[in-house]
C-alpha atoms as a PDB file:
ATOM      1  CA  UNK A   1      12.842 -16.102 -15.939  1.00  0.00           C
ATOM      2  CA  UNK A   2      11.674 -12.889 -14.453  1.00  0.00           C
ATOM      3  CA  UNK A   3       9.598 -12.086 -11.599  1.00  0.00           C
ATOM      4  CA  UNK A   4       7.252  -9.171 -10.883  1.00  0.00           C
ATOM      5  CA  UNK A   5       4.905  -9.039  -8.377  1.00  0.00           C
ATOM      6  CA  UNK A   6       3.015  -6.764  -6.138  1.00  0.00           C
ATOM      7  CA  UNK A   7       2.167  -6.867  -2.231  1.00  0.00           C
ATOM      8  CA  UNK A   8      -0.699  -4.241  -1.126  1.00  0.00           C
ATOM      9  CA  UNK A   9      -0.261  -4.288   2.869  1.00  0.00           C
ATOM     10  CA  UNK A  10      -1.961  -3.008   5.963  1.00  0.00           C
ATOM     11  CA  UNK A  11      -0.395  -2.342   9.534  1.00  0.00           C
ATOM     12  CA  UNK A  12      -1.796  -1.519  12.259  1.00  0.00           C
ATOM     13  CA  UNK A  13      -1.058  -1.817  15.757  1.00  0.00           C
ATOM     14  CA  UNK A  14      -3.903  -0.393  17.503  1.00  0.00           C
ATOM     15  CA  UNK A  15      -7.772  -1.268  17.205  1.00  0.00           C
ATOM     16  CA  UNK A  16      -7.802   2.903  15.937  1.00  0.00           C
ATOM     17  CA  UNK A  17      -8.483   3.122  12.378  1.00  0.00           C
ATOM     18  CA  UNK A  18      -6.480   6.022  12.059  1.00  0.00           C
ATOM     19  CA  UNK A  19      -3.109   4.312  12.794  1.00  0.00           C
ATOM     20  CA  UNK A  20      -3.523   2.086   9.909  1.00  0.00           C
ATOM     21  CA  UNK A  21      -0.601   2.494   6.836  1.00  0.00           C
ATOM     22  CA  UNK A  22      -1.292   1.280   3.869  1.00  0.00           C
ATOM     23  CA  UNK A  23       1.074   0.353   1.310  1.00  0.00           C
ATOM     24  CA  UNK A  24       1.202  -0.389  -2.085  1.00  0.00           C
ATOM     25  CA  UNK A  25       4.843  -2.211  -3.071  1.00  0.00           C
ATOM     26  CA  UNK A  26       5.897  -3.402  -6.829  1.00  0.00           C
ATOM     27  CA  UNK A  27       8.930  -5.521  -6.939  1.00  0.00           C
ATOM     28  CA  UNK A  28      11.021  -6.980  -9.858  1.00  0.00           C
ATOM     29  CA  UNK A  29      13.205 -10.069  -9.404  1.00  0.00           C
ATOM     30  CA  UNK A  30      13.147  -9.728  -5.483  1.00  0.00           C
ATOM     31  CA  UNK A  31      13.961  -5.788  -5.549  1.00  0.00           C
ATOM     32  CA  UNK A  32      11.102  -3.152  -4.836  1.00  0.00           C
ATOM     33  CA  UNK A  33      10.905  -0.814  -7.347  1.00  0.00           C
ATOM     34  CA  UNK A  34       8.202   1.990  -6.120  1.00  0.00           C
ATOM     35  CA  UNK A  35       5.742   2.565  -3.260  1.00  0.00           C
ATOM     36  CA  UNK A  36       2.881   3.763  -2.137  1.00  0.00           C
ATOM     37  CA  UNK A  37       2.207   4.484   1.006  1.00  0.00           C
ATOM     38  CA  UNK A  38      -0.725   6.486   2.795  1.00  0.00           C
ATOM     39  CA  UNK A  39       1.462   8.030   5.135  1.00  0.00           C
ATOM     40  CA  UNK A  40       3.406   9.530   2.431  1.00  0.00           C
ATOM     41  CA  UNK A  41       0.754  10.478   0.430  1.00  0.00           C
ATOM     42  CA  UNK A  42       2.419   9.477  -3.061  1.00  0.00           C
ATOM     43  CA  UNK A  43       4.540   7.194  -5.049  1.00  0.00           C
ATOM     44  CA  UNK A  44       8.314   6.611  -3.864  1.00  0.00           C
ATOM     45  CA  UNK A  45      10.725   5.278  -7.005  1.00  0.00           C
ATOM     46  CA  UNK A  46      13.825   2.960  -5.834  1.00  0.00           C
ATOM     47  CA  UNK A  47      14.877   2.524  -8.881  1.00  0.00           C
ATOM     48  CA  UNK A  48      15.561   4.650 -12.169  1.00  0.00           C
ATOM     49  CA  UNK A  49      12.378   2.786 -13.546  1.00  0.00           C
ATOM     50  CA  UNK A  50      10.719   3.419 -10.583  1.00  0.00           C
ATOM     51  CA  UNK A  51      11.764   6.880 -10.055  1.00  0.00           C
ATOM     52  CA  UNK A  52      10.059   7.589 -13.934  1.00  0.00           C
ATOM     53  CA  UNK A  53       7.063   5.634 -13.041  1.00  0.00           C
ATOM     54  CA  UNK A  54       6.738   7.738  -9.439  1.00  0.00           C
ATOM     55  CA  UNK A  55       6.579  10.978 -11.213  1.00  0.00           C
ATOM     56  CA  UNK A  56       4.033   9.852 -14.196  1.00  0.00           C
ATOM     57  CA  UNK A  57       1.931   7.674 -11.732  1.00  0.00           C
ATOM     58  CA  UNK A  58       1.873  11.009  -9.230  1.00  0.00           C
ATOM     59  CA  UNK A  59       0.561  13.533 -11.777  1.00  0.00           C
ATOM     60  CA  UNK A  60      -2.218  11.194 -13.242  1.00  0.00           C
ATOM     61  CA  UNK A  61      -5.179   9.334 -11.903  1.00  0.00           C
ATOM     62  CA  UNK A  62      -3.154   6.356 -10.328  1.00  0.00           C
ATOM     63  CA  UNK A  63      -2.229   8.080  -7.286  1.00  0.00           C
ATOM     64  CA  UNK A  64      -5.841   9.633  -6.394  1.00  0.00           C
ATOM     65  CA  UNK A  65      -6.800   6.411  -6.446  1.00  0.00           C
ATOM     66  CA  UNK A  66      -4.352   4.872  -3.974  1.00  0.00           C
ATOM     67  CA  UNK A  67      -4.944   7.615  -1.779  1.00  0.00           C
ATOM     68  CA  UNK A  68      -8.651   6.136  -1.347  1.00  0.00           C
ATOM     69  CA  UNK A  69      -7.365   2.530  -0.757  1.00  0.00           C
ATOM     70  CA  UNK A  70      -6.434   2.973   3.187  1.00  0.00           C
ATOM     71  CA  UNK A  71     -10.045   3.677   3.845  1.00  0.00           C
ATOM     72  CA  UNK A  72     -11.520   1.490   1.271  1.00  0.00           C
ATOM     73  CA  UNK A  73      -9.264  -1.646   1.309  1.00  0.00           C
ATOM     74  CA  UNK A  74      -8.075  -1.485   4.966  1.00  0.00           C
ATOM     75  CA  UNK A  75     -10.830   0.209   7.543  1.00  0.00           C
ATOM     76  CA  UNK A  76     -12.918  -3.122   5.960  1.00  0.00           C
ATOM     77  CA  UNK A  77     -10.851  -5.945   6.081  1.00  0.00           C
ATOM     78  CA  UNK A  78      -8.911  -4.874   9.116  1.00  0.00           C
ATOM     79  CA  UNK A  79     -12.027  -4.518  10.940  1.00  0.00           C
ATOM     80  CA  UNK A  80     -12.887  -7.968   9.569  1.00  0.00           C
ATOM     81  CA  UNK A  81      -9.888  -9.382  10.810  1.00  0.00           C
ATOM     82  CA  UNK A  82      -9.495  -7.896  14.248  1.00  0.00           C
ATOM     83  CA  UNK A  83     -13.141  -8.381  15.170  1.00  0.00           C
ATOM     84  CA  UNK A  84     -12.710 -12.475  14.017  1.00  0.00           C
ATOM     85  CA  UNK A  85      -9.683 -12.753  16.008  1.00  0.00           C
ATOM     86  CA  UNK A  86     -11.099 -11.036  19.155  1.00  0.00           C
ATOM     87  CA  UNK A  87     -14.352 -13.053  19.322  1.00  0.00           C
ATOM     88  CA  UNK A  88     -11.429 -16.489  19.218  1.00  0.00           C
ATOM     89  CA  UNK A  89      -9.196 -15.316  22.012  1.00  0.00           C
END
């Protein structure tokens, strides 16, 4: 069989907000195909199907939206995490 999948991730190695990176990674069979990532601002093809999907996904609605996700998916849930972790150590 075949296997896609997709990996949203946030790193950060600072309590700062601002030096979080999100990124948004598809993969097929084990090789990543396109990414997002906050830093960058856009979609990055690896592949010729990626490369095609990049430059649709960047001149349509799909990458405003990403560009939204550092602040709403990470500034939450990393401030979840690090303030749950602190109040353990």
């Amino acid at each position: 069989g075949f296997l896609h999948y997709t990996v949203d991730n946030c790193e950060f190695n600072s309590s700062k907000l601002n030096d979080i990176e999100y990124t948004l990674s598809y993969y097929y069979n084990k090789l990543e195909i396109i990414r997002f990532s906050s830093s960058v601002g856009k979609f990055v093809g690896y592949t010729e199907h990626g490369i095609k999907n990049a430059e649709k996904w960047n001149n349509g609605q799909e990458v405003i939206t990403r560009r939204g996700f550092k602040e709403r998916y990470c500034f939450h849930n990393v401030g979840v995490f690090t303030e749950s972790a602190l109040t353990k150590s």
